[in-house]
N, C-alpha and C. Protein backbone atom coordinates (compact mmCIF):
# COMPACT_ATOMS: atom_id res chain seq x y z
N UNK A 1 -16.89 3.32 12.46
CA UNK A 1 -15.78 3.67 11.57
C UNK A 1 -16.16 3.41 10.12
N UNK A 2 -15.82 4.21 8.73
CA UNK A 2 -15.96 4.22 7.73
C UNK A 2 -14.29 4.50 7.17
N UNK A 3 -14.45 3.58 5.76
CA UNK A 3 -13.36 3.56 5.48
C UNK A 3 -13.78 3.93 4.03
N UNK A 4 -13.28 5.04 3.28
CA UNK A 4 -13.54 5.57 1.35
C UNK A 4 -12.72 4.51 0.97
N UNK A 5 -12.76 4.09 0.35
CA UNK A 5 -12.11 3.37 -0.59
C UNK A 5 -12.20 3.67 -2.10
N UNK A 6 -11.45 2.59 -2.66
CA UNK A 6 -11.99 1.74 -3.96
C UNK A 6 -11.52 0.31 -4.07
N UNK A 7 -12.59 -0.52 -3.99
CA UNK A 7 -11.81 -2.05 -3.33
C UNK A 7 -10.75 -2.29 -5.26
N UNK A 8 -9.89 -2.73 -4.69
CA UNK A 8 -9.28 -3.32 -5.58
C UNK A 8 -8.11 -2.61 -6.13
N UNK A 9 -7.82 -1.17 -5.92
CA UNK A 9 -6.99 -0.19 -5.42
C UNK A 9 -5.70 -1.15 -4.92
N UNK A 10 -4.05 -0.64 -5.27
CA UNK A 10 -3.15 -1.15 -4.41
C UNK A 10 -3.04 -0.10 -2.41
N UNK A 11 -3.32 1.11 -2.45
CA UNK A 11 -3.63 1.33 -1.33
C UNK A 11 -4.73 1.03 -0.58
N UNK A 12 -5.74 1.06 -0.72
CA UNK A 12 -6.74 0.45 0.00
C UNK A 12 -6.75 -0.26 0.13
N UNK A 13 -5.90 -1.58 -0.75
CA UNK A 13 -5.77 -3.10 -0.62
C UNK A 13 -5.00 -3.06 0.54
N UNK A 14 -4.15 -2.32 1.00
CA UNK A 14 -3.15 -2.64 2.34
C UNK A 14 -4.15 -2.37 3.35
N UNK A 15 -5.04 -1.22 3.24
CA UNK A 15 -6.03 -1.21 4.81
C UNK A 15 -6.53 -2.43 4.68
N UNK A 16 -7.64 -3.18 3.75
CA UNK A 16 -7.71 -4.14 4.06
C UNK A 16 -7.70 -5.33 4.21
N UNK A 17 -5.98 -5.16 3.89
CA UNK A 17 -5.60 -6.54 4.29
C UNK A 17 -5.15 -6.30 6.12
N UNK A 18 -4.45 -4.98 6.42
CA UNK A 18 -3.89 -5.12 7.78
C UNK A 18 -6.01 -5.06 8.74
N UNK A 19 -6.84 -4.88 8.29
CA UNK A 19 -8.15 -4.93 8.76
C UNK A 19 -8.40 -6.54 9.07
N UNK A 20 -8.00 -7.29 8.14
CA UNK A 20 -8.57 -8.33 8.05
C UNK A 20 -7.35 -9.73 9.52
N UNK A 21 -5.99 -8.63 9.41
CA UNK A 21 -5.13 -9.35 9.78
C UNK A 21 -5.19 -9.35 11.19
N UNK A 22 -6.05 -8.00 11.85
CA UNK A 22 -6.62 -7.96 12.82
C UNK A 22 -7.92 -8.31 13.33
N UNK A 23 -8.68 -9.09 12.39
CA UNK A 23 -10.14 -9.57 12.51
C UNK A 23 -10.61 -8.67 12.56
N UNK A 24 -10.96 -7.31 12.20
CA UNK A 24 -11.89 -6.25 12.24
C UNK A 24 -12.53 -6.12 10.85
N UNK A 25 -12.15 -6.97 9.98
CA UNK A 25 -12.78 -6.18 8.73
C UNK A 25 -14.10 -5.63 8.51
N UNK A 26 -14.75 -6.49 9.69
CA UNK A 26 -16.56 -6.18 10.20
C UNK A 26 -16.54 -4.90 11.06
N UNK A 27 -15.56 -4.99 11.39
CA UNK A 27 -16.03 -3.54 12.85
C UNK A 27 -15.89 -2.38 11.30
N UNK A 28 -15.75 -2.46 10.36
CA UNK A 28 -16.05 -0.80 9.41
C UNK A 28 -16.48 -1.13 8.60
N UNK A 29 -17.50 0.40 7.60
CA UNK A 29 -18.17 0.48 6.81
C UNK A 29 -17.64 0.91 5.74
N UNK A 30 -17.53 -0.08 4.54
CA UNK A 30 -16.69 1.08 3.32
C UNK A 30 -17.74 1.45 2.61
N UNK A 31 -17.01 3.02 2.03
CA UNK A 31 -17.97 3.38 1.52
C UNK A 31 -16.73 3.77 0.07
N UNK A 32 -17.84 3.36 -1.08
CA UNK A 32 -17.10 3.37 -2.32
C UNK A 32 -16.87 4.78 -2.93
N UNK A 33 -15.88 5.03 -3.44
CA UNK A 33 -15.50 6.43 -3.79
C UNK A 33 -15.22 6.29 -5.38
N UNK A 34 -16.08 6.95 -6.27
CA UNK A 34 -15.87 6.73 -7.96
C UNK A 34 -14.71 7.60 -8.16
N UNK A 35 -13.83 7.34 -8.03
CA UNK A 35 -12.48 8.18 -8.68
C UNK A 35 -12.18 8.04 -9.94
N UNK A 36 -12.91 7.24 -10.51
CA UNK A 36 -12.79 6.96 -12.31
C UNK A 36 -13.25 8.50 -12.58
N UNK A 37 -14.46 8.79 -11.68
CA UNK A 37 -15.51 10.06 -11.98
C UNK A 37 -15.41 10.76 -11.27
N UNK A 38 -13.92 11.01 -10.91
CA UNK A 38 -12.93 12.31 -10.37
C UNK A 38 -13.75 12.62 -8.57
N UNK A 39 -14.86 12.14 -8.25
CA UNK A 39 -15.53 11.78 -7.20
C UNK A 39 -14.60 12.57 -5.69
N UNK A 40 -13.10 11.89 -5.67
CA UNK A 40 -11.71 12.00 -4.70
C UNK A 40 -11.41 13.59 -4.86
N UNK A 41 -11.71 14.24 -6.04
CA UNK A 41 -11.24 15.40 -6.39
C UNK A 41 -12.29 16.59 -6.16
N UNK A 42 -13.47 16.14 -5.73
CA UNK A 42 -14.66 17.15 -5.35
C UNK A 42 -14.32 17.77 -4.24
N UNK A 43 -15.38 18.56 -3.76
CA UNK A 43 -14.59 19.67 -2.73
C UNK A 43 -15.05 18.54 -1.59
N UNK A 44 -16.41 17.95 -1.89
CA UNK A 44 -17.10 17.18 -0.42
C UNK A 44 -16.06 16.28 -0.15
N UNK A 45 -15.58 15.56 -0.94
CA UNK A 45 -14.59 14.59 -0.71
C UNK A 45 -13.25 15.18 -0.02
N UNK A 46 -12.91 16.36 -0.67
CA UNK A 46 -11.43 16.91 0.18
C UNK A 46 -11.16 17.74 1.58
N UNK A 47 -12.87 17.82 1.52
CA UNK A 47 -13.50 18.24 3.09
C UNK A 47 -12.88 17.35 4.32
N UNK A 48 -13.17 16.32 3.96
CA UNK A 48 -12.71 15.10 4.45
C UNK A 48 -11.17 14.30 4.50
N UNK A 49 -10.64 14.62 2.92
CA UNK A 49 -9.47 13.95 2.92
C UNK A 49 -8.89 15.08 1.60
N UNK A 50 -8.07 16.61 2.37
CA UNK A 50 -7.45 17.38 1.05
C UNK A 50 -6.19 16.90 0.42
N UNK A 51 -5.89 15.51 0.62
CA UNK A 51 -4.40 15.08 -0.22
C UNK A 51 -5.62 14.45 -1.75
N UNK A 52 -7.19 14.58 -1.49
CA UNK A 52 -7.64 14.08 -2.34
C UNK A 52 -7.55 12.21 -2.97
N UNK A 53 -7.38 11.78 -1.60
CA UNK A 53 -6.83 10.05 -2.23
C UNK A 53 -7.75 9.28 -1.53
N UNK A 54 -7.19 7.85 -1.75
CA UNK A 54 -8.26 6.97 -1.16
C UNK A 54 -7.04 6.11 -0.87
N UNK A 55 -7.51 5.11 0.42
CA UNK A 55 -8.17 5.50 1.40
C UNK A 55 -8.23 6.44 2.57
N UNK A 56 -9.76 7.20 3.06
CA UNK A 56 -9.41 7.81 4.30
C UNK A 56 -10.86 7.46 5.18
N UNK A 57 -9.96 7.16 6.40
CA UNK A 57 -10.85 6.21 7.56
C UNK A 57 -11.41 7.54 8.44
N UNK A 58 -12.77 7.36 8.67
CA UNK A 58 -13.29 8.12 9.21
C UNK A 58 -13.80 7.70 10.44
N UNK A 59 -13.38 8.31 11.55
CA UNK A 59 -13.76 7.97 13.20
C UNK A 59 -15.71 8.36 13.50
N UNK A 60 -15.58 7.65 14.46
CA UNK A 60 -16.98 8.18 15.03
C UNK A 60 -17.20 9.39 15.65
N UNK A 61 -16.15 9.99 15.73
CA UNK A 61 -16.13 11.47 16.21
C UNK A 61 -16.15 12.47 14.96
N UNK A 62 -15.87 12.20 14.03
CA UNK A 62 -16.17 12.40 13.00
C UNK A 62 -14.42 12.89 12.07
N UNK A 63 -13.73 12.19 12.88
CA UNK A 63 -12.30 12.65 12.96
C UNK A 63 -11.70 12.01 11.54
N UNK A 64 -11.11 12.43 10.41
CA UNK A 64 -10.50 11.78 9.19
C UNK A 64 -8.81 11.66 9.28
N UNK A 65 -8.56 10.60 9.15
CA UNK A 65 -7.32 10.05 8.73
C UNK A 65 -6.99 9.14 7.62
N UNK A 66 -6.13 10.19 6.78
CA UNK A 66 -5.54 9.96 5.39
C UNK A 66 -4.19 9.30 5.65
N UNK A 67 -3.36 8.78 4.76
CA UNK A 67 -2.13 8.09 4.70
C UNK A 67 -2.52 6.41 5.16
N UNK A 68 -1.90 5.77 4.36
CA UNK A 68 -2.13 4.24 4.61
C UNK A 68 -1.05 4.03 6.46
N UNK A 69 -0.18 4.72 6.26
CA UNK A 69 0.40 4.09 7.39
C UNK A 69 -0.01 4.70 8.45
N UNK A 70 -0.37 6.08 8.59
CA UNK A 70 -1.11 6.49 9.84
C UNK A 70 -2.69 5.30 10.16
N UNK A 71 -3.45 4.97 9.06
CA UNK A 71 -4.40 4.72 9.16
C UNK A 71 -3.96 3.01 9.74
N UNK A 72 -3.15 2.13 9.71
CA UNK A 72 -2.91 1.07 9.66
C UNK A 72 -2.47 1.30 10.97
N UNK A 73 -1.28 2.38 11.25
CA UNK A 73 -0.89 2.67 13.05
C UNK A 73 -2.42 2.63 13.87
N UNK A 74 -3.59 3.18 13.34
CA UNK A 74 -4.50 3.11 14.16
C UNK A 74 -4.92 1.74 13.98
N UNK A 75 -5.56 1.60 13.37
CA UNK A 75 -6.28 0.14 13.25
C UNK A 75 -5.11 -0.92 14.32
N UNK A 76 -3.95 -0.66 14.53
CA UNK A 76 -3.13 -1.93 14.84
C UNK A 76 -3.19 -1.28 16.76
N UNK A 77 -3.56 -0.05 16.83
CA UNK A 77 -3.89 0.06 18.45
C UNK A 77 -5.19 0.48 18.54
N UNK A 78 -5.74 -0.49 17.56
CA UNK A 78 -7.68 -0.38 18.18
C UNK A 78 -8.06 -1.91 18.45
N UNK A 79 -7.24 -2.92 18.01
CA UNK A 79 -8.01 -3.69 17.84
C UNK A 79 -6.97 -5.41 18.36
N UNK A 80 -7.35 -5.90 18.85
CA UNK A 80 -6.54 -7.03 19.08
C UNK A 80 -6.08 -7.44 18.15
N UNK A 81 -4.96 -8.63 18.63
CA UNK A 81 -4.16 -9.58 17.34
C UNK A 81 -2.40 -9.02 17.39
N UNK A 82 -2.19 -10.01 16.75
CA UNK A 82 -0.60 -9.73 16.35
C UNK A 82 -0.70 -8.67 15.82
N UNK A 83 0.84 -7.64 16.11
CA UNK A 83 0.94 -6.08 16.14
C UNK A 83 1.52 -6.22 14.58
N UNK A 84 1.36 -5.31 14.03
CA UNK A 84 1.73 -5.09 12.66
C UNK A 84 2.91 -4.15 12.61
N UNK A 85 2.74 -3.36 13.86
CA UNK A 85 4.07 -2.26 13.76
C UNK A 85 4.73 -2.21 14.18
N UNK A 86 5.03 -2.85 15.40
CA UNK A 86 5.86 -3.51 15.96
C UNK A 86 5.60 -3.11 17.87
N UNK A 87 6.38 -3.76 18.73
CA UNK A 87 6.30 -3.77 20.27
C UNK A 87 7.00 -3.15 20.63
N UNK A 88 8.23 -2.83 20.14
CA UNK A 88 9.43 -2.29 20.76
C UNK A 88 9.75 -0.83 20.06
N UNK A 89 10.27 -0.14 20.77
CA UNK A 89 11.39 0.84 19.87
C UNK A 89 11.75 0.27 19.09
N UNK A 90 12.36 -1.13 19.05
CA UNK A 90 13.62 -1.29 18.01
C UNK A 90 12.60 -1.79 16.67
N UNK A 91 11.69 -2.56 17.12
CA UNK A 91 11.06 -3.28 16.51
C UNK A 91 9.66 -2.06 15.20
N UNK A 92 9.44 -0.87 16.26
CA UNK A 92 8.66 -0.17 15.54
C UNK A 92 9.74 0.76 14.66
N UNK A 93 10.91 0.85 15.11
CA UNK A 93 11.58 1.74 13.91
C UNK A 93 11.95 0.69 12.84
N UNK A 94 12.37 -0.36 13.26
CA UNK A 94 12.98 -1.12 11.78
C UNK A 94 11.50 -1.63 11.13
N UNK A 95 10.51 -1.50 11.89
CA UNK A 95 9.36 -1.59 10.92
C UNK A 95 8.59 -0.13 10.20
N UNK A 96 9.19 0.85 10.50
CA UNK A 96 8.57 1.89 9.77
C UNK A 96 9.73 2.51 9.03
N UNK A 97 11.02 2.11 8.78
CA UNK A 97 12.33 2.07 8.12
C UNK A 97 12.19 0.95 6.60
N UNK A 98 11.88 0.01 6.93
CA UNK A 98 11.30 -0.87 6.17
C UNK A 98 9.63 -0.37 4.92
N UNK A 99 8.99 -0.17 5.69
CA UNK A 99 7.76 0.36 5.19
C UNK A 99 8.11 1.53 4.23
N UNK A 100 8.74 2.59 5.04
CA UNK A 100 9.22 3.86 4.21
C UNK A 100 10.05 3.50 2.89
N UNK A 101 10.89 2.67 2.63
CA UNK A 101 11.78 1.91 1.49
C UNK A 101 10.70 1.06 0.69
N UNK A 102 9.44 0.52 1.16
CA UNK A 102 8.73 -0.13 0.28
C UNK A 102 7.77 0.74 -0.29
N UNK A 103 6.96 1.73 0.33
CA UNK A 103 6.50 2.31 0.15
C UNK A 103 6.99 3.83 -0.86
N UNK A 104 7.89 4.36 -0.60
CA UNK A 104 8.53 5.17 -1.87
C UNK A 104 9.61 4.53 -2.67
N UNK A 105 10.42 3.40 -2.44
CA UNK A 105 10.60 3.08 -3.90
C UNK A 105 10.23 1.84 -4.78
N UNK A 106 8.68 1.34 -4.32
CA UNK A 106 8.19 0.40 -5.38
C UNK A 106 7.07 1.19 -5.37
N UNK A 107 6.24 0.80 -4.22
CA UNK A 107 4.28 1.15 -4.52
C UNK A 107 4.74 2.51 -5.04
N UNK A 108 4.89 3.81 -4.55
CA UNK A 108 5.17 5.01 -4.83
C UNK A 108 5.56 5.39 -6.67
N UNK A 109 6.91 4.65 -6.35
CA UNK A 109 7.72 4.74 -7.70
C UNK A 109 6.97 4.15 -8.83
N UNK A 110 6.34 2.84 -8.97
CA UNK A 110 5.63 2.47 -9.48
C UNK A 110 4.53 3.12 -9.87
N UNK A 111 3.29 3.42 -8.92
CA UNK A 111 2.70 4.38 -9.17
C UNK A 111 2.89 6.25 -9.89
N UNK A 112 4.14 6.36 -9.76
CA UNK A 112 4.18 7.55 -10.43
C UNK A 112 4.68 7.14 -12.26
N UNK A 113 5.26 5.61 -12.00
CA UNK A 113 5.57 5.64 -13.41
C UNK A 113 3.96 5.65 -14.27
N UNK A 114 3.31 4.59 -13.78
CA UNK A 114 1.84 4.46 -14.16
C UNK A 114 1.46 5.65 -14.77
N UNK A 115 0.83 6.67 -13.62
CA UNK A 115 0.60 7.51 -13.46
C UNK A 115 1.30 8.97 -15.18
N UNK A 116 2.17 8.85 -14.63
CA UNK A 116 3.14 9.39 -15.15
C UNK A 116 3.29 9.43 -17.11
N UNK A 117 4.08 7.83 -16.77
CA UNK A 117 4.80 7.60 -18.37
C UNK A 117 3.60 6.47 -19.16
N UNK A 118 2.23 6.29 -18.64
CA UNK A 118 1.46 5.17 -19.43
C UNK A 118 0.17 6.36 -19.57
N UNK A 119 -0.68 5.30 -20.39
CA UNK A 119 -2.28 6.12 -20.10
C UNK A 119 -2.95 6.28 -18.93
N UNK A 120 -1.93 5.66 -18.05
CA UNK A 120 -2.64 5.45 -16.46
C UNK A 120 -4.38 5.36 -16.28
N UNK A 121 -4.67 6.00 -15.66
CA UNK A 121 -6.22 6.13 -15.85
C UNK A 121 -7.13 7.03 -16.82
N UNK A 122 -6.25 7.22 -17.79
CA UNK A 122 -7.43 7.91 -18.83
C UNK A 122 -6.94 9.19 -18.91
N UNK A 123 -6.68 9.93 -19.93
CA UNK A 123 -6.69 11.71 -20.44
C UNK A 123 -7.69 12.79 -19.30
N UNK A 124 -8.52 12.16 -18.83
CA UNK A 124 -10.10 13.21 -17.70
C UNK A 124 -9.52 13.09 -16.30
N UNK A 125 -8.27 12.31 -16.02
CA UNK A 125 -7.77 12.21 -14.90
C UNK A 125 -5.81 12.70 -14.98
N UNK A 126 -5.30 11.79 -15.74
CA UNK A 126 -4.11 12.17 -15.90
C UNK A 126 -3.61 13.49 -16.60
N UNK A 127 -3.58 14.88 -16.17
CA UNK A 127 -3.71 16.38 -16.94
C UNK A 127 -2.29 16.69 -16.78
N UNK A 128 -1.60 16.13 -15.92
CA UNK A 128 -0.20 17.22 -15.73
C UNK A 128 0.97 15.54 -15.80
N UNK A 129 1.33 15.11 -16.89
CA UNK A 129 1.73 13.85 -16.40
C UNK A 129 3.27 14.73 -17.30
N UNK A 130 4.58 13.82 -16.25
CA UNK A 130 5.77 14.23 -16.84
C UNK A 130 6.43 12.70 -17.09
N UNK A 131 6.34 12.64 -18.36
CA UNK A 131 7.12 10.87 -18.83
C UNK A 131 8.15 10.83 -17.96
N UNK A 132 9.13 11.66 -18.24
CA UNK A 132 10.86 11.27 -18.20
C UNK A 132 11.09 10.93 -16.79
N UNK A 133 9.77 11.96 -15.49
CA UNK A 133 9.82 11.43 -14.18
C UNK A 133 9.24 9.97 -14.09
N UNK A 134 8.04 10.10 -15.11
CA UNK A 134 7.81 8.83 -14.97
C UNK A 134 8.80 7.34 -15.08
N UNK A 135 9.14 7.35 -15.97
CA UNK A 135 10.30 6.76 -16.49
C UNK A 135 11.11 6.24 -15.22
N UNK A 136 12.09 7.02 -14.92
CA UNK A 136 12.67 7.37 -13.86
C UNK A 136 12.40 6.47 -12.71
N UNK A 137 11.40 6.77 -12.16
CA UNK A 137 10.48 6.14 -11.43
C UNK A 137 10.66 4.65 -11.45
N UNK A 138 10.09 3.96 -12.50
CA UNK A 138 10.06 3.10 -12.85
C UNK A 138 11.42 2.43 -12.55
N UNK A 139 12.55 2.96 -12.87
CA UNK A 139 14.14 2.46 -12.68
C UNK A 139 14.43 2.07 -11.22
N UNK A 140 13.63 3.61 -10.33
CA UNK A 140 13.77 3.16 -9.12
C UNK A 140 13.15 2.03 -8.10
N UNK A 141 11.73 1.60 -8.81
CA UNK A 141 10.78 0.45 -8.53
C UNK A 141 11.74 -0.68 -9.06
N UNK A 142 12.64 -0.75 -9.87
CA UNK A 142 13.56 -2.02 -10.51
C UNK A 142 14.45 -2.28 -9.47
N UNK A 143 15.05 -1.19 -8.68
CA UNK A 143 16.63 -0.94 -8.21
C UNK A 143 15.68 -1.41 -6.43
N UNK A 144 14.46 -1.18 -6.10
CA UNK A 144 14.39 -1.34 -4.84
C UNK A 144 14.10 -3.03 -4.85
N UNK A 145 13.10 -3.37 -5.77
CA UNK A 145 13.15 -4.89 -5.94
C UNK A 145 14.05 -5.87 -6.36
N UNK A 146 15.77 -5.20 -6.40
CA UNK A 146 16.59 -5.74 -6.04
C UNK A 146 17.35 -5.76 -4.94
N UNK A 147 16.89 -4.43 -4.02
CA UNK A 147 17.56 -4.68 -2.42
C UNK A 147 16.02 -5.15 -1.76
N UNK A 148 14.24 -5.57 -2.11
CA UNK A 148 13.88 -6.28 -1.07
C UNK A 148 14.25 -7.44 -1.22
N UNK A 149 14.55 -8.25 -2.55
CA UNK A 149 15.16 -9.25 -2.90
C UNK A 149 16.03 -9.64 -2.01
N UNK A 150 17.62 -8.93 -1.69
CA UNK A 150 18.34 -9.22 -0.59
C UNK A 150 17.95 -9.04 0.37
N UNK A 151 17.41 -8.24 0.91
CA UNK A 151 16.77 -8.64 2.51
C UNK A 151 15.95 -9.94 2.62
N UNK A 152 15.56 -9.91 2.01
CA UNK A 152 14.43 -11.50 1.58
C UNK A 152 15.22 -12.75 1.89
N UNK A 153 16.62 -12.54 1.44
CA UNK A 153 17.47 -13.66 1.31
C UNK A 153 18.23 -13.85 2.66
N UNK A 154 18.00 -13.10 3.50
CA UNK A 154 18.36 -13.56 5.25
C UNK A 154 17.71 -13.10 6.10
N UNK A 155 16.22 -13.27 5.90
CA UNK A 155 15.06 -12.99 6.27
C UNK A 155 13.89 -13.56 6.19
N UNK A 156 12.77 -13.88 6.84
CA UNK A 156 11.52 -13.89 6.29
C UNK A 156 10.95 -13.42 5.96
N UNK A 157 10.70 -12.12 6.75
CA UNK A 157 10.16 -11.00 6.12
C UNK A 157 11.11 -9.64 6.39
N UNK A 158 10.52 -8.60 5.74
CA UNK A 158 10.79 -7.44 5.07
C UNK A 158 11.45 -6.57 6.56
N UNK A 159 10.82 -6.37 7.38
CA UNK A 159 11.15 -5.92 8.62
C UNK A 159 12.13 -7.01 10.16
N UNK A 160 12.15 -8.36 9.65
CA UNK A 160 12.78 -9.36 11.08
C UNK A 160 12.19 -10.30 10.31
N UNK A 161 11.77 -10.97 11.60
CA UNK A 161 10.96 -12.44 11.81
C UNK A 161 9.80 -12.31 12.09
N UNK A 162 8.98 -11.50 12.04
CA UNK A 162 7.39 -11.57 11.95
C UNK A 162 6.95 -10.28 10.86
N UNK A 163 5.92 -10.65 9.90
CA UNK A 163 4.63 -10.18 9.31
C UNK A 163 4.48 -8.72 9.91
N UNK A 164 4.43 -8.22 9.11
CA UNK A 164 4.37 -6.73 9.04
C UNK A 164 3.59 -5.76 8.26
N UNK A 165 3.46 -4.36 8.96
CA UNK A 165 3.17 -3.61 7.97
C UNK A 165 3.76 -3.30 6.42
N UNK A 166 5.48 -3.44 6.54
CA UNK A 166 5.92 -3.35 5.67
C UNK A 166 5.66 -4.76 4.25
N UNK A 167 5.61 -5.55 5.00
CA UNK A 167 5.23 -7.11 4.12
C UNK A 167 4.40 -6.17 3.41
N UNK A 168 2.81 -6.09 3.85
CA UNK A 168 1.70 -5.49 3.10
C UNK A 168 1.93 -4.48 2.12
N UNK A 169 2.55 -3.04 2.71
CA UNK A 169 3.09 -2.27 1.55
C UNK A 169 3.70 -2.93 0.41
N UNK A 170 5.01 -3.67 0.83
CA UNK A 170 5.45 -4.33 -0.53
C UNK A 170 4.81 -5.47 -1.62
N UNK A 171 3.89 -6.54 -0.36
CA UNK A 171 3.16 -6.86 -1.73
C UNK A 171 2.17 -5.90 -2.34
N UNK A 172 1.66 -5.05 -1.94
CA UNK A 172 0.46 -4.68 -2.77
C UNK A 172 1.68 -3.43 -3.94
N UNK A 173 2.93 -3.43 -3.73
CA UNK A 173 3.82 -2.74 -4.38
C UNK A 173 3.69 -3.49 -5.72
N UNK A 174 4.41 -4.94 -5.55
CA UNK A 174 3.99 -5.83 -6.76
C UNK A 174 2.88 -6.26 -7.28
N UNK A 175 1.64 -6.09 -6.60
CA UNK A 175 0.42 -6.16 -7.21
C UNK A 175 0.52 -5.13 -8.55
N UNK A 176 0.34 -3.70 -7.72
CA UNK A 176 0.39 -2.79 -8.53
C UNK A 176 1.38 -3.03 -9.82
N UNK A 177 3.03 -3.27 -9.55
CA UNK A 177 4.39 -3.44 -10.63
C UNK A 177 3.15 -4.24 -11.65
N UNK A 178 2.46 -5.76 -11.25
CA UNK A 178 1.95 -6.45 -12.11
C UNK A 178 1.07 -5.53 -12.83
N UNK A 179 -0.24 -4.59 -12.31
CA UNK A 179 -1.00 -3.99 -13.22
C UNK A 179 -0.60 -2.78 -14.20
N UNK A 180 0.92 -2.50 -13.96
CA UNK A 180 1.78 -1.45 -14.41
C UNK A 180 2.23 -2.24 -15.69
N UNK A 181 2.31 -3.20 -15.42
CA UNK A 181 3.54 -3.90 -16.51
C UNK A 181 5.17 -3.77 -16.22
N UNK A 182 5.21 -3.79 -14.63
CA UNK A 182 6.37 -3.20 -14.87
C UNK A 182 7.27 -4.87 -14.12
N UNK A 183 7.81 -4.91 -15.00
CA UNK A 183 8.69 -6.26 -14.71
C UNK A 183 9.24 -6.94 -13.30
N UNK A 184 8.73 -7.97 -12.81
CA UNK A 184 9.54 -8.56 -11.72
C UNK A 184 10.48 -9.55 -12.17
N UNK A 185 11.79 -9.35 -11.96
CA UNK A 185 12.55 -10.00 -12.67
C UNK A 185 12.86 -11.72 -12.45
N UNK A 186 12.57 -12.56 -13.17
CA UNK A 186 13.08 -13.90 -12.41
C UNK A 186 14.00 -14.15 -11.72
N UNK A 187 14.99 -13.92 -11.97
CA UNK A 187 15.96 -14.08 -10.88
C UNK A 187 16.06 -13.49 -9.51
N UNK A 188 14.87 -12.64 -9.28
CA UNK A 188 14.74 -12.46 -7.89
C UNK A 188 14.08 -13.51 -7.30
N UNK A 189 14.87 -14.23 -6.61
CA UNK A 189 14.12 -15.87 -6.55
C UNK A 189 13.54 -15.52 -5.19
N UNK A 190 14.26 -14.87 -4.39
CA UNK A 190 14.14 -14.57 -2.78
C UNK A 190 12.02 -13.65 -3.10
N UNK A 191 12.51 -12.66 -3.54
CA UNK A 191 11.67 -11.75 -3.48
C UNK A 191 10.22 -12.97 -4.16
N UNK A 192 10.42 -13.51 -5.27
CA UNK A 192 9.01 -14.29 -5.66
C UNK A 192 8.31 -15.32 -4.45
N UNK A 193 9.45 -16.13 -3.63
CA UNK A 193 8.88 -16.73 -2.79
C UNK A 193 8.53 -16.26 -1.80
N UNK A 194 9.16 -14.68 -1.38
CA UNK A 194 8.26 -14.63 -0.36
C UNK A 194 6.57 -13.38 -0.71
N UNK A 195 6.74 -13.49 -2.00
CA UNK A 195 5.22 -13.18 -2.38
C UNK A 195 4.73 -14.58 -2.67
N UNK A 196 5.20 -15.36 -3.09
CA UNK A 196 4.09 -16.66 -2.99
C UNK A 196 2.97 -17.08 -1.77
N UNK A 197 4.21 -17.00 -0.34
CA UNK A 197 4.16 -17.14 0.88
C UNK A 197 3.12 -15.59 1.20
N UNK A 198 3.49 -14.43 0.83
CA UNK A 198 2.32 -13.64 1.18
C UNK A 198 0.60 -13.87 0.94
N UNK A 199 0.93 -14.16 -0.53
CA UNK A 199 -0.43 -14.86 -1.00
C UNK A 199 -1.41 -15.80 -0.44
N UNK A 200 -0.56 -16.52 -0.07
CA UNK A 200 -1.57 -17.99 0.87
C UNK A 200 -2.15 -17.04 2.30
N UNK A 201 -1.28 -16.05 2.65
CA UNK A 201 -2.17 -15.80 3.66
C UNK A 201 -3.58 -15.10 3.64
N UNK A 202 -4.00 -15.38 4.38
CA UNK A 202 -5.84 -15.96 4.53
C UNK A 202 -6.20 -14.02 3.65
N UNK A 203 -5.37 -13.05 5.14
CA UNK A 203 -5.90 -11.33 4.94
C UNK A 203 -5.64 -10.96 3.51
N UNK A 204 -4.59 -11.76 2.55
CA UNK A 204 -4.57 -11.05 1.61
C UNK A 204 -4.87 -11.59 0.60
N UNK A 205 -5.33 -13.24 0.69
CA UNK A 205 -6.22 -13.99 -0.69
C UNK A 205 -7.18 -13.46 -0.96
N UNK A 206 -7.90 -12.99 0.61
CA UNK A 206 -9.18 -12.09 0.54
C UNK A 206 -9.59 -10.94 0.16
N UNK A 207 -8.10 -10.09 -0.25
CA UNK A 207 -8.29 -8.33 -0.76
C UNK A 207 -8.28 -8.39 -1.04
């Protein structure tokens, strides 16, 4: 298995942290993808992965899978360890209900404000950027980190009582908010402690 990346990425940071949370981070090979140097946007690259992004995990059959959460559904039925997506019906919908809310309105939203309303990555990459969506965006990354906040507050985590896929999406949501500039507010007291508590764990001190 090969995984494109770019280590240090807020999506690729979720493959490998849910990699690491399953002890596999050894069973794959990353291979680095220069997207500074539009690299993601070549044809060889979209051969492989045409949403053009990173990360996309490549099988030994030579099979490609794009999207962080398809790619994380696999990794979590290849490999032993506590399930990330959950055991049950009940348990895999309120964990991919969860994920979907972290994933389009912080990491997502966030990222399009970036993207969008800042210099994001440079004028040779950012060609079609619309502020006011950007903007926008940004309001909605504010408005969701005040409802994970309340879930936080009669909860441990984001999905129940166990560590999740969705946990991962949302911290690497605030990773990103931090490299955005985009404000976590203090008074979300719920939401800071349980990124404190994400932090100490081992899979994601290490991404």
């Amino acid at each position: 298995m090969k995984i494109y990346d770019v280590e240090g990425f807020p999506n690729p940071a979720r493959i490998r942290i849910a990699l690491a949370e399953k002890g596999a981070t050894d069973k794959v090979d990353f291979v680095p993808v220069d997207v500074m140097n539009g690299e993601h946007r070549s044809d060889a690259f979209k051969a492989k992965n045409p949403d053009a992004t990173v990360p996309c995990l490549e099988l030994e059959d030579g099979t490609h899978i794009s999207q962080c959460t398809a790619i994380t559904e696999y990794i979590d039925g290849s490999f032993d360890g506590p399930s990330l997506t959950g055991t049950t019906p009940k348990e895999r919908a309120q964990i991919s209900m969860m994920n979907i809310r972290a994933e389009a309105g912080l990491l997502n939203a966030v990222g399009t404000y970036f993207h969008h309303a800042t210099d994001g990555l440079g004028p040779e990459l950012e060609t079609d950027q619309c502020v006011e969506w950007g903007d926008k965006q940004k309001a909605v990354a504010g408005q969701t980190m005040i409802y994970l906040n309340e879930v936080l507050s009669k909860q441990d985590y984001l999905a129940g009582a166990a560590f999740s896929m969705a946990d991962i999406t949302a911290f690497a949501g605030l990773a990103f908010a931090d490299f955005a500039k985009v404000e976590i507010p203090d008074d979300l007291t719920h939401l800071h402690s349980w990124r404190n508590k994400m932090s100490a764990r081992p899979s994601i001190a290490g991404a």
